[in-house]
N, C-alpha and C. Protein backbone atom coordinates (compact mmCIF):
# COMPACT_ATOMS: atom_id res chain seq x y z
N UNK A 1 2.43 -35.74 169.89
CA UNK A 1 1.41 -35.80 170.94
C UNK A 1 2.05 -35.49 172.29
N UNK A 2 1.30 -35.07 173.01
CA UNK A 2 2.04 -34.33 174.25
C UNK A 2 1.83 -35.43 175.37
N UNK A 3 2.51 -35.55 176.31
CA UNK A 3 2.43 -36.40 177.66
C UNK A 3 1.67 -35.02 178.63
N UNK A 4 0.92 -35.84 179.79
CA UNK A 4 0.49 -35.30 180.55
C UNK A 4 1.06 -34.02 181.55
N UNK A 5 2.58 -34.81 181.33
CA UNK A 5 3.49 -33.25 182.25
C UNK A 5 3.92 -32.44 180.81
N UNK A 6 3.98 -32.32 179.71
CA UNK A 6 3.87 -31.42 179.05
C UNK A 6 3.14 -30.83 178.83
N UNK A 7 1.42 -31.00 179.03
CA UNK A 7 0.78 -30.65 178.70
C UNK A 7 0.32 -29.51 179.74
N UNK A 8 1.16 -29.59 180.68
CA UNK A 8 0.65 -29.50 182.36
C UNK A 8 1.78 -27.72 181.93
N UNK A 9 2.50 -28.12 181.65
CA UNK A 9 3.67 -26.85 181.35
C UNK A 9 2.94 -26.26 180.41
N UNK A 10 2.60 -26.37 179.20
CA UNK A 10 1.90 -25.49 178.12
C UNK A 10 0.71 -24.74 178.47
N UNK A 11 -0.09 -25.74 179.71
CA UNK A 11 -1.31 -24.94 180.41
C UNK A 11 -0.96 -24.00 181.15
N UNK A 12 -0.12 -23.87 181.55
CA UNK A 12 0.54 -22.63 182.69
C UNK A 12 1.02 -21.70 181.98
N UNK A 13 1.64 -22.13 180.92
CA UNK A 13 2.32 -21.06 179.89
C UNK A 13 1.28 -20.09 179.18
N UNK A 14 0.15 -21.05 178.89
CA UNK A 14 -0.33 -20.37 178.01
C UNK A 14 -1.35 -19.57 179.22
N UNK A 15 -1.81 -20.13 180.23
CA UNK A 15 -2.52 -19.27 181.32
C UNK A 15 -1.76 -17.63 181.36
N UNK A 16 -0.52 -17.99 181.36
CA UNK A 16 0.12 -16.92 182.31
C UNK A 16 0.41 -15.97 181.27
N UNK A 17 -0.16 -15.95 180.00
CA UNK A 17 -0.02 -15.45 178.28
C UNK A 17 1.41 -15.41 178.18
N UNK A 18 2.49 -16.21 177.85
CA UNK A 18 3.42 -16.72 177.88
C UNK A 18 3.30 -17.08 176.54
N UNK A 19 4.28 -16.76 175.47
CA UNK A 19 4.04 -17.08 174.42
C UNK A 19 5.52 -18.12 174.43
N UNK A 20 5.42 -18.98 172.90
CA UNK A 20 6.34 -20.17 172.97
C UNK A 20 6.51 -20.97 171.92
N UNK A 21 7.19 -21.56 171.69
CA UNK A 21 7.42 -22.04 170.80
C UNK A 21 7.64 -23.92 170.57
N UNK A 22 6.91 -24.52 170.43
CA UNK A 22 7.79 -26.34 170.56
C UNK A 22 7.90 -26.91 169.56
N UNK A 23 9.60 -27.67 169.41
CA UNK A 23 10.19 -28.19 168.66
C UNK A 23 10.08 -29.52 169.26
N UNK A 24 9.79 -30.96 168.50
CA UNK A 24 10.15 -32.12 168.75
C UNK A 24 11.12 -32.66 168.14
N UNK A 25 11.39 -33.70 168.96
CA UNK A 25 12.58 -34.49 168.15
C UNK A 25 12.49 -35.84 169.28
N UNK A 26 13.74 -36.74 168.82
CA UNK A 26 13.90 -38.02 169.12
C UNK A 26 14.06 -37.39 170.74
N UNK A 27 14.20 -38.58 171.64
CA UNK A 27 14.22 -38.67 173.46
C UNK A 27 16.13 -38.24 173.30
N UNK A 28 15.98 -37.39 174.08
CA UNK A 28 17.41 -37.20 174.36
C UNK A 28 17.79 -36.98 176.02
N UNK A 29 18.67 -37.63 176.36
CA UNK A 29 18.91 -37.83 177.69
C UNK A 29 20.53 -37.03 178.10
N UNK A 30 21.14 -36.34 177.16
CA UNK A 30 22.52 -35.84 177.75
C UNK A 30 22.60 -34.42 176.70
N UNK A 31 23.28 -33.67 177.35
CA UNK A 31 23.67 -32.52 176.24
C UNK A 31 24.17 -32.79 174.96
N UNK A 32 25.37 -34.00 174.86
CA UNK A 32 25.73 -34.10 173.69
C UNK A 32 24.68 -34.56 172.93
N UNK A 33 23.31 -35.36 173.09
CA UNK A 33 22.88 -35.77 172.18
C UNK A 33 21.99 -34.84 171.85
N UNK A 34 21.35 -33.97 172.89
CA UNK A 34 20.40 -32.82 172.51
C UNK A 34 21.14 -31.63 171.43
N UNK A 35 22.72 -31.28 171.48
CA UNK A 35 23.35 -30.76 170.40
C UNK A 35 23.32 -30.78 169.51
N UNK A 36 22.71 -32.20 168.73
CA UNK A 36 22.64 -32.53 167.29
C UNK A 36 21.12 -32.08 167.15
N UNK A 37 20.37 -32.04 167.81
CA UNK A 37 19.07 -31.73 167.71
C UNK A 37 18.74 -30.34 167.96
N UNK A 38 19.24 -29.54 168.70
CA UNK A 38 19.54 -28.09 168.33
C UNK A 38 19.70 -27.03 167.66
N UNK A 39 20.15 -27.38 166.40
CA UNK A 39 20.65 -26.91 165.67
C UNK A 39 20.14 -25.88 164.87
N UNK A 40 18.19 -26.48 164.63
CA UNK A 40 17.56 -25.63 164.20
C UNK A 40 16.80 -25.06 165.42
N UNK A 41 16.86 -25.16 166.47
CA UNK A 41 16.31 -24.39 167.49
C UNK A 41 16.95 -23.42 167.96
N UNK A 42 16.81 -22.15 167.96
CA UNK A 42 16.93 -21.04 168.18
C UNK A 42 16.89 -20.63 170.01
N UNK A 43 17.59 -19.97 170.43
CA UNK A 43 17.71 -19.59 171.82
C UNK A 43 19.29 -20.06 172.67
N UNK A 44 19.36 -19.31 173.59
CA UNK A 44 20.38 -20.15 174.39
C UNK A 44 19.97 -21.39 174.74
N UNK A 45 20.70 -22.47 174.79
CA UNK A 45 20.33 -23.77 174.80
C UNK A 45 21.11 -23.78 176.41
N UNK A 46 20.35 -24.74 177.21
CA UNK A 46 20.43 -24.78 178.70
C UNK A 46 20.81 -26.07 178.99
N UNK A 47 22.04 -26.74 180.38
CA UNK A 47 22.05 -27.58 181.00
C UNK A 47 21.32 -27.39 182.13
N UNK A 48 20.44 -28.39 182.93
CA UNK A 48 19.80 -28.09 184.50
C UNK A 48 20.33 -29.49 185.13
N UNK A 49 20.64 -28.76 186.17
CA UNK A 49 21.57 -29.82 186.97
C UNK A 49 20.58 -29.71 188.11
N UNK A 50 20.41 -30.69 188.86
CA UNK A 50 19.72 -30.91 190.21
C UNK A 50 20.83 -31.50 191.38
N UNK A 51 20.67 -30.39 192.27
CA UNK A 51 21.95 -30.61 193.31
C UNK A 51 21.63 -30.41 194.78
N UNK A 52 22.05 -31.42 195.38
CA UNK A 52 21.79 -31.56 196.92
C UNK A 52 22.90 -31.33 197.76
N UNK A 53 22.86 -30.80 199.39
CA UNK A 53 23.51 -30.33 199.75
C UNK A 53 23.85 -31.22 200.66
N UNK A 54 25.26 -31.95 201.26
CA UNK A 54 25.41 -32.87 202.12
C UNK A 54 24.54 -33.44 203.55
N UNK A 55 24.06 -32.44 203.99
CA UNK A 55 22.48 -32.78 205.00
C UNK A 55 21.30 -33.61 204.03
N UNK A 56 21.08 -33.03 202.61
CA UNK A 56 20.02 -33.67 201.91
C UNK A 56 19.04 -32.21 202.23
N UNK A 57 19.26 -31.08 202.77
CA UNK A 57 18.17 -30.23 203.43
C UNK A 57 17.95 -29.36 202.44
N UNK A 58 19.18 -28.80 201.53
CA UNK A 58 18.75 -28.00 200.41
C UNK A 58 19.08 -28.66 199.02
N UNK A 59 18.28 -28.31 198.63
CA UNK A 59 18.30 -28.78 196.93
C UNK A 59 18.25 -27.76 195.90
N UNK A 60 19.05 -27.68 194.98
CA UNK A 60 19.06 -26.29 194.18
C UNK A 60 19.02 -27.12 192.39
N UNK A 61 18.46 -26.44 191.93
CA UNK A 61 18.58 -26.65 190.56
C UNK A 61 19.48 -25.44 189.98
N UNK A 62 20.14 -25.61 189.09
CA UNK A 62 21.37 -25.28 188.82
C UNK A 62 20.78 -24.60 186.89
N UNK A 63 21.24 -23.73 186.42
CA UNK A 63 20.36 -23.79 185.05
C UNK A 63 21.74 -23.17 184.18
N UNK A 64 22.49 -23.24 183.64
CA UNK A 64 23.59 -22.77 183.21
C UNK A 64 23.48 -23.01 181.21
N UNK A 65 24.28 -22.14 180.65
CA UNK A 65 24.88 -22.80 179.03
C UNK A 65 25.15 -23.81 179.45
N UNK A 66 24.34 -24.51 177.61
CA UNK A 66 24.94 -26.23 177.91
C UNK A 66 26.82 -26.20 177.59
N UNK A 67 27.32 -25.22 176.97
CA UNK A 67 28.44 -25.26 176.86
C UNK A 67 30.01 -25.10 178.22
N UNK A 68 29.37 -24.68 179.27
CA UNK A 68 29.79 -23.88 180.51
C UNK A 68 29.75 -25.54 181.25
N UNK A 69 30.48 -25.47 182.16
CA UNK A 69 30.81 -26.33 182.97
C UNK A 69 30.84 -25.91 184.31
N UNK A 70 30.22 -26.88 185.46
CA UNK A 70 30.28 -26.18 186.74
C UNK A 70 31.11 -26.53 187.87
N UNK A 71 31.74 -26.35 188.33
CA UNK A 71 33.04 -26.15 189.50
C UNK A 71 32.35 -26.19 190.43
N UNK A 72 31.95 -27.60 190.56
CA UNK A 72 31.45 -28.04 192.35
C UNK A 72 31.56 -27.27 193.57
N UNK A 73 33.32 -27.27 193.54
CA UNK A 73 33.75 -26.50 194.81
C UNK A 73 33.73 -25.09 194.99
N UNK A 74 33.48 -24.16 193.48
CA UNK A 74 33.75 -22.95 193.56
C UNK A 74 31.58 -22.73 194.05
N UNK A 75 31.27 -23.50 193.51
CA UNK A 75 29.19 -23.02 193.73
C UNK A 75 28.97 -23.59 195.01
N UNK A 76 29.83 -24.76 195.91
CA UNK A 76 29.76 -24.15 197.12
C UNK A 76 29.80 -23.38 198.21
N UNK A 77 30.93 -22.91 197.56
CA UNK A 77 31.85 -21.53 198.05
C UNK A 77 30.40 -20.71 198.22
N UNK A 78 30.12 -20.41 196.96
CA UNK A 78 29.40 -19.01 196.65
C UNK A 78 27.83 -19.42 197.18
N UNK A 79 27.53 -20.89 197.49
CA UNK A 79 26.43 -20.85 198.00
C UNK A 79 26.03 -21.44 199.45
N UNK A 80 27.64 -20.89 199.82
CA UNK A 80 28.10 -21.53 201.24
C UNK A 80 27.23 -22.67 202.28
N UNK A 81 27.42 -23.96 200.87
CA UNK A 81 27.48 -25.11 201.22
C UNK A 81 28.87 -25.67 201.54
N UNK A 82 28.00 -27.27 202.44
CA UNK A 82 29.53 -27.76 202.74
C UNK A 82 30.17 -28.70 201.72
N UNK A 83 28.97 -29.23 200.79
CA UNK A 83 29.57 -30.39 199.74
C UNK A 83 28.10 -30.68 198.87
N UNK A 84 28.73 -30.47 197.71
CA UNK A 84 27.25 -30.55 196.53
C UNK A 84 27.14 -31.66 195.89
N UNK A 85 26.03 -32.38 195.66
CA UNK A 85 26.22 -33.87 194.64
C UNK A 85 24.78 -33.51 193.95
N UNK A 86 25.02 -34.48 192.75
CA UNK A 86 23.87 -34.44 192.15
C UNK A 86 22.50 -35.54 192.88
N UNK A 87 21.26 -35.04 193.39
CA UNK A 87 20.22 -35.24 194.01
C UNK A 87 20.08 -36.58 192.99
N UNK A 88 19.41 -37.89 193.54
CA UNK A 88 18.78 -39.26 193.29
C UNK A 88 17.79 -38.81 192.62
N UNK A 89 17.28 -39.58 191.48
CA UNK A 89 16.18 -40.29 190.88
C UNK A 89 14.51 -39.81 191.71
N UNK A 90 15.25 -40.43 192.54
CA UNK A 90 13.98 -40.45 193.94
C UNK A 90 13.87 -38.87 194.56
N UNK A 91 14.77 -38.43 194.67
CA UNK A 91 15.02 -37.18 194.96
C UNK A 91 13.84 -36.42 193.90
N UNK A 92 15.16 -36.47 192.62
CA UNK A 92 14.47 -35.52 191.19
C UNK A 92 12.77 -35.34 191.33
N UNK A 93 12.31 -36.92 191.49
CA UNK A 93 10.73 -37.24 190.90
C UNK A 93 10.42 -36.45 192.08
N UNK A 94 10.94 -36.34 193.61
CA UNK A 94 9.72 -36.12 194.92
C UNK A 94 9.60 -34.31 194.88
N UNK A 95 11.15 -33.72 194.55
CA UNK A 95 10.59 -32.35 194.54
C UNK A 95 10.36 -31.88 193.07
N UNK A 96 10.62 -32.02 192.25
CA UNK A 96 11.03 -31.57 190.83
C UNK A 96 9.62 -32.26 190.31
N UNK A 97 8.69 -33.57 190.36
CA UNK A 97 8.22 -34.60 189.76
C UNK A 97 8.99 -34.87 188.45
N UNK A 98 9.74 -34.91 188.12
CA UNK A 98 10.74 -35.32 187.13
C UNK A 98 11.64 -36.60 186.65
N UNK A 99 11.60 -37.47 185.80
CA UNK A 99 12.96 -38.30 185.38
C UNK A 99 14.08 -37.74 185.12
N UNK A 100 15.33 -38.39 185.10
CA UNK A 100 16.49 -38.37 185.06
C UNK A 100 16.02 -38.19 183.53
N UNK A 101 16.72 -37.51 182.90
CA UNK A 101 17.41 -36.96 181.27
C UNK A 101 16.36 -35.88 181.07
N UNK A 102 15.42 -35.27 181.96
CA UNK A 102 14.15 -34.55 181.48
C UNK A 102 14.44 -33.35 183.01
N UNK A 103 15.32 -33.28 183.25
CA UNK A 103 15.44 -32.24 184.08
C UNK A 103 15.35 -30.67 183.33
N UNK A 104 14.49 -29.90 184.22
CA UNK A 104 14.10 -28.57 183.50
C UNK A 104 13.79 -27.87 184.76
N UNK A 105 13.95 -26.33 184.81
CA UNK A 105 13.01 -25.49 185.20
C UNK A 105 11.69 -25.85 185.26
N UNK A 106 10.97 -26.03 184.63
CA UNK A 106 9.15 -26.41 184.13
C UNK A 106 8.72 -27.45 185.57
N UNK A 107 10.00 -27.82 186.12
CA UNK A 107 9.63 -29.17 187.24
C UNK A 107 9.37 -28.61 188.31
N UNK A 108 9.67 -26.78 188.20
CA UNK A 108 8.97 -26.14 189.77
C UNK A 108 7.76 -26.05 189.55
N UNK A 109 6.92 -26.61 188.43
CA UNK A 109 5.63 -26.37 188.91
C UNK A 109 5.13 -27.63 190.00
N UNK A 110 5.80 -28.47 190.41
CA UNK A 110 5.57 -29.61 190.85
C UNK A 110 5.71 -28.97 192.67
N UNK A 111 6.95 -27.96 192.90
CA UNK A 111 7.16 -27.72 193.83
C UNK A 111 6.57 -27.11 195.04
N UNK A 112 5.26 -27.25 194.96
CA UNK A 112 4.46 -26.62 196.06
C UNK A 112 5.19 -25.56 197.37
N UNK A 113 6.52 -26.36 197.48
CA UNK A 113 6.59 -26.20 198.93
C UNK A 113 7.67 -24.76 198.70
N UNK A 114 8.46 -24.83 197.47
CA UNK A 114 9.15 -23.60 197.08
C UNK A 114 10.38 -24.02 197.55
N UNK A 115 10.97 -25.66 197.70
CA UNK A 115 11.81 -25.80 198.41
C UNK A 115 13.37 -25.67 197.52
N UNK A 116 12.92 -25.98 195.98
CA UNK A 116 14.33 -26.00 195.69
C UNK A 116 14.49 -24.66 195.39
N UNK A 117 15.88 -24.42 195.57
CA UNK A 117 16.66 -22.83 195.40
C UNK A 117 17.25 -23.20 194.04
N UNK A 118 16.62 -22.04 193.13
CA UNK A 118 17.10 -21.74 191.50
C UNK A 118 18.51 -21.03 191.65
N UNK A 119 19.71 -21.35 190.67
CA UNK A 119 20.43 -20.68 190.61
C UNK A 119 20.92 -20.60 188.76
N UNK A 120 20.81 -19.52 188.44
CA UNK A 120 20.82 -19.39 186.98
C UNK A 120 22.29 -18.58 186.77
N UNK A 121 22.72 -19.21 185.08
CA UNK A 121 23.92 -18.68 185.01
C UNK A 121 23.35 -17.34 184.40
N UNK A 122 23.97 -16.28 184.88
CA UNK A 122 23.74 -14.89 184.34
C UNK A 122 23.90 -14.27 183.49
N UNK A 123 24.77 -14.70 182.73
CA UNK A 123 25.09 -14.74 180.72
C UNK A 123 23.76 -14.96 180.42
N UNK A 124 22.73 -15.92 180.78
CA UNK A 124 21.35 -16.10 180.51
C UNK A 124 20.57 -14.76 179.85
N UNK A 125 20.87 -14.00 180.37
CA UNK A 125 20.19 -12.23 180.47
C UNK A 125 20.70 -12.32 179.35
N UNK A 126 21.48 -12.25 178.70
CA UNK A 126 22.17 -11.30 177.88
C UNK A 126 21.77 -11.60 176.20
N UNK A 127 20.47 -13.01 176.45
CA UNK A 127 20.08 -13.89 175.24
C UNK A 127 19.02 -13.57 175.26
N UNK A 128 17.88 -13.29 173.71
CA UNK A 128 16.90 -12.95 174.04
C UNK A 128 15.69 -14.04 174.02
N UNK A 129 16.13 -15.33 173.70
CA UNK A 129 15.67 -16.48 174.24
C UNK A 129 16.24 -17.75 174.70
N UNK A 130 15.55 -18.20 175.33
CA UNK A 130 16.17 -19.56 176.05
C UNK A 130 15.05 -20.55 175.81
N UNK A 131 15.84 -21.95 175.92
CA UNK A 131 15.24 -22.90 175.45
C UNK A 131 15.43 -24.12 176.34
N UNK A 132 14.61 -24.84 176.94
CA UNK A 132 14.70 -25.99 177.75
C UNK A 132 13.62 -27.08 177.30
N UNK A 133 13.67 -28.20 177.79
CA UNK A 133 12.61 -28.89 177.92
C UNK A 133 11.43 -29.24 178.22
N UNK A 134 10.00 -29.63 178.31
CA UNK A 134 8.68 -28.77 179.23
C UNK A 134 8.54 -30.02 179.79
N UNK A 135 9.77 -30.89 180.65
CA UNK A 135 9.45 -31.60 181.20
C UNK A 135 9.39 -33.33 180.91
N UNK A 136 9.59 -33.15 179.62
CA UNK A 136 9.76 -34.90 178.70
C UNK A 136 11.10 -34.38 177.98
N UNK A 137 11.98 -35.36 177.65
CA UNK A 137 12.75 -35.19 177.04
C UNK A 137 13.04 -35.12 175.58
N UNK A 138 11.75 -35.46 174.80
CA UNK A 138 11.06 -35.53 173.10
C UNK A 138 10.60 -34.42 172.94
N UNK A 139 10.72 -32.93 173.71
CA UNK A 139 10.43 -31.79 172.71
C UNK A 139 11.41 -30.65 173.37
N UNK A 140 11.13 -29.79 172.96
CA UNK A 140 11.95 -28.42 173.52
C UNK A 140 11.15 -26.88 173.55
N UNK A 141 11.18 -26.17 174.25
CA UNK A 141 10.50 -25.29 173.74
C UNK A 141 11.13 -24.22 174.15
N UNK A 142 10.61 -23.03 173.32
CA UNK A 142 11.77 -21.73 173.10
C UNK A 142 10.71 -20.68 173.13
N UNK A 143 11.13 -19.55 174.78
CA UNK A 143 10.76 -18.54 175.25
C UNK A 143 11.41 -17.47 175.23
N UNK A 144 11.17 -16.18 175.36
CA UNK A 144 12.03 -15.23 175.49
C UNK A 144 12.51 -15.08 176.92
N UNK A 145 13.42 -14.46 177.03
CA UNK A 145 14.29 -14.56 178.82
C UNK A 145 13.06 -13.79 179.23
N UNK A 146 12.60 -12.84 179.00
CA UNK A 146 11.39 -11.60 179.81
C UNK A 146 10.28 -12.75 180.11
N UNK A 147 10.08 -13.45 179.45
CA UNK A 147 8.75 -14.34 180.15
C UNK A 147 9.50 -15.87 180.49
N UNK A 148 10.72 -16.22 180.36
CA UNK A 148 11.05 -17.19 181.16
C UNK A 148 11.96 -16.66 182.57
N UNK A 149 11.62 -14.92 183.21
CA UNK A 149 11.92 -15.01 184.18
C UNK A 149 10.02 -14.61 184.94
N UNK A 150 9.73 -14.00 183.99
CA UNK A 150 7.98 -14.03 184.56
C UNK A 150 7.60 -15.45 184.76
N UNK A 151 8.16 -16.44 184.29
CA UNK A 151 7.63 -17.98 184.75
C UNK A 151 8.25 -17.92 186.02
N UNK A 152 9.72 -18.02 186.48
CA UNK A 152 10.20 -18.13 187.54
C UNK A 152 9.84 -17.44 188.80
N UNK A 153 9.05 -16.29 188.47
CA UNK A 153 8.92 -15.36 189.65
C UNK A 153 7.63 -15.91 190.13
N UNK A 154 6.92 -16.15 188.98
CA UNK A 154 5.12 -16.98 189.22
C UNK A 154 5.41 -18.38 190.21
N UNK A 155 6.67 -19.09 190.17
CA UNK A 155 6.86 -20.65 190.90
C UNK A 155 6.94 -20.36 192.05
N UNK A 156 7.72 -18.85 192.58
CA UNK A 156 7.76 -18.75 194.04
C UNK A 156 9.46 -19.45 194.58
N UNK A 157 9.81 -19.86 193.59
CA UNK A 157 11.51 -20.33 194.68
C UNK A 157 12.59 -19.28 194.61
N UNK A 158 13.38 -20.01 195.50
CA UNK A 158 13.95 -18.18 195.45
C UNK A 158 15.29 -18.71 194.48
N UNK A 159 15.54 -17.06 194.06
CA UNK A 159 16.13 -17.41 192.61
C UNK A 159 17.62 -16.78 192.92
N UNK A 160 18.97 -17.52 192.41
CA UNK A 160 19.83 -16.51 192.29
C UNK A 160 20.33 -16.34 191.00
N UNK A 161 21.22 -15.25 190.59
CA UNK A 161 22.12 -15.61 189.43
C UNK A 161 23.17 -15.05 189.64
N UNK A 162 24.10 -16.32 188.91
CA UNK A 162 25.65 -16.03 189.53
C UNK A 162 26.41 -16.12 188.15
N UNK A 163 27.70 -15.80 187.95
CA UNK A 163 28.50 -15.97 187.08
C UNK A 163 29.31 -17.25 186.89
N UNK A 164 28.70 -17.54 185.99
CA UNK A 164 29.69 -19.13 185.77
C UNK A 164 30.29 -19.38 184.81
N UNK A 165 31.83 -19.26 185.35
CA UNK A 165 32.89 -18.87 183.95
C UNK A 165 32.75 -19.85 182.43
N UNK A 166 33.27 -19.71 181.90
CA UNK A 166 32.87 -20.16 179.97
C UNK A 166 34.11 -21.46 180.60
């Protein structure tokens, strides 16, 4: 059975003829535990990190392989900030509407204002689907990259993609 913010993602998806796929499984709150649950899901499988910039003024969601690891100091560099942390609870829910372990892309539909800046790892392209969460952490669902960047362009935030070493 779907929760109300999933249901809220599948209506947009399916508005925007977005085709898709959802897998459930148990609540998973970290990569390692979503790994075991993976297995039969098909696509690049995604970490989304939510990250604030020492003012608190920019906030970027971060979308990388769950396998890839990210170098704080080198994605400041390149996104010439002065110091990156991961954004509060309070944070997540006010721009994202989101909980902690249910962080996704799917949470810019919440973003009216277009404020957080997307930054995607760019190996992304090179998969012909990707797979995230629609916002609860009990399902997954699996798009092709061509209509999970037609979702991103429909949210309006501005998007980058950068290389983020293996």
């Amino acid at each position: 059975m779907c929760t109300d913010a999933e249901e809220k993602v599948h209506h947009v998806l399916r508005q925007a003829g977005i085709t898709y796929t959802r897998h459930t499984h148990p609540p998973v709150f970290t990569v390692e535990e979503a790994e075991r649950e993976w297995e039969a899901i098909p696509g690049a499988h995604c970490k989304n990190l939510f990250l604030r910039n020492k003012k608190g003024n920019h906030h970027y969601l971060v979308i990388l392989l769950s396998a890839k690891r990210v170098d704080i100091r080198l994605l400041e560099r390149l996104l010439g900030e002065d110091r990156l942390s991961f954004g509060s609870a309070e944070r997540l829910k006010e721009h994202l509407g989101l909980e902690a372990g249910a962080v996704s892309p799917f949470g810019l539909l919440h973003d009216r204002s277009h404020a957080v800046r997307v930054v995607i790892d760019s190996d992304l392209k090179t998969y012909k689907q990707v797979s995230f969460h629609p916002n609860v952490n009990t399902a997954t669902i699996t798009l092709s990259v061509a209509d999970f960047q037609r979702f991103l362009a429909s949210c309006g935030n501005p998007t980058r993609y950068l290389a983020f070493p293996p």
